[in-house]
PDB file of N, CA and C in Angstrom:
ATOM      1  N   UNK A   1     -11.052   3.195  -8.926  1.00  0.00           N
ATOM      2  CA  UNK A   1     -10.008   3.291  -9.944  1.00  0.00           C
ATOM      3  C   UNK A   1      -8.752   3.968  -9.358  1.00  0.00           C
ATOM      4  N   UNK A   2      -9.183   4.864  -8.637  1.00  0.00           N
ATOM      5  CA  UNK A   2      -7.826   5.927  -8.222  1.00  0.00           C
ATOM      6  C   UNK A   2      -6.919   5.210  -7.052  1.00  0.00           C
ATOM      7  N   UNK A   3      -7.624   4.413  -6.054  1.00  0.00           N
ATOM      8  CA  UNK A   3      -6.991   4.062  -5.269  1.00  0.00           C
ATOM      9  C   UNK A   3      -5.909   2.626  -5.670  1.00  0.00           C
ATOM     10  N   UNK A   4      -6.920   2.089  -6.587  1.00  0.00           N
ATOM     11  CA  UNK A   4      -6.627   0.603  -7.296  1.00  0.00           C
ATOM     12  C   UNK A   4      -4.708   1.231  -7.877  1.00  0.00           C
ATOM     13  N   UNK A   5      -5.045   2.190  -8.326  1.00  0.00           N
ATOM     14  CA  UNK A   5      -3.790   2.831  -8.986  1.00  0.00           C
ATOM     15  C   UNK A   5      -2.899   3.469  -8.069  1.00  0.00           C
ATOM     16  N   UNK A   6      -3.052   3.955  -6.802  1.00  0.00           N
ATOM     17  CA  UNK A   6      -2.363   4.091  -5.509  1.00  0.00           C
ATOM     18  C   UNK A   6      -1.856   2.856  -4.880  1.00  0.00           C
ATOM     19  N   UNK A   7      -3.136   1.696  -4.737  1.00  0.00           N
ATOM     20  CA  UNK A   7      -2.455   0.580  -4.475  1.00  0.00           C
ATOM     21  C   UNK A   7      -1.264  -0.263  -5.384  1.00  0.00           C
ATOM     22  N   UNK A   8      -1.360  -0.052  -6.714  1.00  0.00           N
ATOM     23  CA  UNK A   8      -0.495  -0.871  -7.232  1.00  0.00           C
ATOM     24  C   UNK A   8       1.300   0.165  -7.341  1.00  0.00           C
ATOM     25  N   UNK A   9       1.115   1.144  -7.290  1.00  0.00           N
ATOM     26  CA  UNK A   9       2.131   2.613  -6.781  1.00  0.00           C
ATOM     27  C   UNK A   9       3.102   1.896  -5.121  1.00  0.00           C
ATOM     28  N   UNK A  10       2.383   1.540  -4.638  1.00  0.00           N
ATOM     29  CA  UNK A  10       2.506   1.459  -3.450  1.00  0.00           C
ATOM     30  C   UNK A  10       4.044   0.137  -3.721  1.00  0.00           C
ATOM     31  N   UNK A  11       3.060  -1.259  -4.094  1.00  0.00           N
ATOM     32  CA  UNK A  11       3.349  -2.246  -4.402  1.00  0.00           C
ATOM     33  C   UNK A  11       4.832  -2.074  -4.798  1.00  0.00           C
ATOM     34  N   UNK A  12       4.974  -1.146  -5.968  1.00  0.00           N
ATOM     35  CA  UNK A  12       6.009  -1.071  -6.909  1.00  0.00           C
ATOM     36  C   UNK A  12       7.141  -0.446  -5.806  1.00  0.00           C
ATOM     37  N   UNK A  13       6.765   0.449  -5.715  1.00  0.00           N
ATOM     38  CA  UNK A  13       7.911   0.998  -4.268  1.00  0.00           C
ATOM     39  C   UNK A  13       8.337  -0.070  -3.308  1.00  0.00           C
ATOM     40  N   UNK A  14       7.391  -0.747  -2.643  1.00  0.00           N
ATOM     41  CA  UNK A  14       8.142  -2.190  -1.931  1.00  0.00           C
ATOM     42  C   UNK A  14       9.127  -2.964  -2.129  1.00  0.00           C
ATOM     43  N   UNK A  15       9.553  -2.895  -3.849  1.00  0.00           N
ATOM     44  CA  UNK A  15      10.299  -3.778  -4.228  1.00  0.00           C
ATOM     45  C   UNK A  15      11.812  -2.815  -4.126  1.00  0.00           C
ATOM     46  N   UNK A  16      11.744  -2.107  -3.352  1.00  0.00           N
ATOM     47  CA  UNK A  16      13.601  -1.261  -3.685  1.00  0.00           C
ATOM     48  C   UNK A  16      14.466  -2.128  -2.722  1.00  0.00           C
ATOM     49  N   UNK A  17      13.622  -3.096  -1.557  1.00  0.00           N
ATOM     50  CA  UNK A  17      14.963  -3.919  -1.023  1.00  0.00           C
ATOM     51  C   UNK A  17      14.969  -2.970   0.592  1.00  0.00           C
ATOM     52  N   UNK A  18      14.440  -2.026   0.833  1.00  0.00           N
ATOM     53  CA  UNK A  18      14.793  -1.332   2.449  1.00  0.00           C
ATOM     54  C   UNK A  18      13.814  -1.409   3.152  1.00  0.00           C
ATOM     55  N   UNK A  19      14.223  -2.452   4.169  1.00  0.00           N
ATOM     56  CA  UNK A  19      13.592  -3.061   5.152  1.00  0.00           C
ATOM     57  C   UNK A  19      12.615  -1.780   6.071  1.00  0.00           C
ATOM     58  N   UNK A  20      13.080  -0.535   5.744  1.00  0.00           N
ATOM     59  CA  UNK A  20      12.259   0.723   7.062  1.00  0.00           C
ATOM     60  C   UNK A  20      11.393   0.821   5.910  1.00  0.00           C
ATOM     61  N   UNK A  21      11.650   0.735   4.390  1.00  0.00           N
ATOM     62  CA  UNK A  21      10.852   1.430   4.083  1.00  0.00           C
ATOM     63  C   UNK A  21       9.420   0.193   3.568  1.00  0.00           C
ATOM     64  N   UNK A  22       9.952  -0.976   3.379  1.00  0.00           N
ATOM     65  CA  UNK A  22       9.052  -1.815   2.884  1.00  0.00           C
ATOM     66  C   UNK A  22       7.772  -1.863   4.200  1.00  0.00           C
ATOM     67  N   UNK A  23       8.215  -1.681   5.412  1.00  0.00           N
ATOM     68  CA  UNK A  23       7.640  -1.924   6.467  1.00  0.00           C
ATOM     69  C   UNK A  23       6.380  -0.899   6.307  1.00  0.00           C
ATOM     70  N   UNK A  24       6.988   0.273   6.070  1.00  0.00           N
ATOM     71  CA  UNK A  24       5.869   1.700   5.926  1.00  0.00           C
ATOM     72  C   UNK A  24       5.216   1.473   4.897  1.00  0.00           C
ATOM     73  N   UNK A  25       5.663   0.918   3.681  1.00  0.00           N
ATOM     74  CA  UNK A  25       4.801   0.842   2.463  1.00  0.00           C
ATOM     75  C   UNK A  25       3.703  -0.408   3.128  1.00  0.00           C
ATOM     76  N   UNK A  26       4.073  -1.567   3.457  1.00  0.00           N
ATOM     77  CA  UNK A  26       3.376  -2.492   4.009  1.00  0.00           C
ATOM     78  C   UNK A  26       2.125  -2.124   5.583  1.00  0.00           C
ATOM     79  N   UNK A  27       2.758  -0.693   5.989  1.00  0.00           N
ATOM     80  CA  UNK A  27       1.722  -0.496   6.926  1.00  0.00           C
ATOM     81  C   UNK A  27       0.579   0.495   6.119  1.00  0.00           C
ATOM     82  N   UNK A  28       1.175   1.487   5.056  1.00  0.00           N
ATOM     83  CA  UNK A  28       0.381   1.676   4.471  1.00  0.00           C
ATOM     84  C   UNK A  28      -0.570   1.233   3.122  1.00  0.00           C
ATOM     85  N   UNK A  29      -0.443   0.201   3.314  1.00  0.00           N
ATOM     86  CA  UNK A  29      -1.253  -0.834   1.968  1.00  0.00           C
ATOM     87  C   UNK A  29      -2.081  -1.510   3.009  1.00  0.00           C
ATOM     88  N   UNK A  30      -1.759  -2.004   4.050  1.00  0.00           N
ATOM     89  CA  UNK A  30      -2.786  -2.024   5.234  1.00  0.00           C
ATOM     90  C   UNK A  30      -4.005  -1.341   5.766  1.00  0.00           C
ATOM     91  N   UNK A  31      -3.650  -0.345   5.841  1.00  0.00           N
ATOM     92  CA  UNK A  31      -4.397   1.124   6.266  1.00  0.00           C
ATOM     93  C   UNK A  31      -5.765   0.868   5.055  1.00  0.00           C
ATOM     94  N   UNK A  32      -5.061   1.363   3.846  1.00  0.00           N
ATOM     95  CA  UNK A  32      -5.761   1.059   2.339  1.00  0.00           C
ATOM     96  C   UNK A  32      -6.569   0.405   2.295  1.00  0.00           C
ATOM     97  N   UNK A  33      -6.332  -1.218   2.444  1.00  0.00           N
ATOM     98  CA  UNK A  33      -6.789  -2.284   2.386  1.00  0.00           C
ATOM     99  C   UNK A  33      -8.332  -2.496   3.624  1.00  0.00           C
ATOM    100  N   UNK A  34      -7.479  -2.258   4.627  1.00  0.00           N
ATOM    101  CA  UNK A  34      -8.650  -1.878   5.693  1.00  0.00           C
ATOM    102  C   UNK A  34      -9.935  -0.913   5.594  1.00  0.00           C
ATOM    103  N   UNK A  35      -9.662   0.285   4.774  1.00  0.00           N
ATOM    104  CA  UNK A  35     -10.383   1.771   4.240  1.00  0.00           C
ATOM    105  C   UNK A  35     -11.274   1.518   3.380  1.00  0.00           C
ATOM    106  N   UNK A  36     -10.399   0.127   2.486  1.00  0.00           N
ATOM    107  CA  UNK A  36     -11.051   0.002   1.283  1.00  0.00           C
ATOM    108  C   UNK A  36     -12.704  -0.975   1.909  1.00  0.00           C
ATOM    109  N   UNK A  37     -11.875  -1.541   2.810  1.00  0.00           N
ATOM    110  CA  UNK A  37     -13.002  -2.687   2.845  1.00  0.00           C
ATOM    111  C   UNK A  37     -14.210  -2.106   4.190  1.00  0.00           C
ATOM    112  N   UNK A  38     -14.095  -1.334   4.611  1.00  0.00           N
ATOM    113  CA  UNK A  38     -14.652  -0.344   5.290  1.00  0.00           C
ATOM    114  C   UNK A  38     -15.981   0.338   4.932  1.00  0.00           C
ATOM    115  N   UNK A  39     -15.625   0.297   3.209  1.00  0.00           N
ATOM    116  CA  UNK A  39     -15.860   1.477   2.783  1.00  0.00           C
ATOM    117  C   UNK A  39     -17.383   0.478   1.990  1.00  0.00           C
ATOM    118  N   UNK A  40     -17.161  -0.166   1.901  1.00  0.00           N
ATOM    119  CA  UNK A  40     -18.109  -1.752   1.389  1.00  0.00           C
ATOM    120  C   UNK A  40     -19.217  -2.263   2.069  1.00  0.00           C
TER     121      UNK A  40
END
């Protein structure tokens, strides 16, 4: 639940349009994504 709600946090921040920062949000939804499925 908590992360599901970190991941969609994440998402929402991506959309401001800045290319340094979409990159970091996108490496960290990666990380996540990887952790999550790790974790399975």
């Amino acid at each position: 639940m908590h992360g599901g709600r970190r991941f969609n946090i994440n998402i929402h921040i991506c959309h401001r349009g800045d290319p340094v920062h979409k990159d970091s949000m996108a490496f960290m939804i990666e990380a996540q994504i990887r952790r999550a499925s790790l974790k399975q």
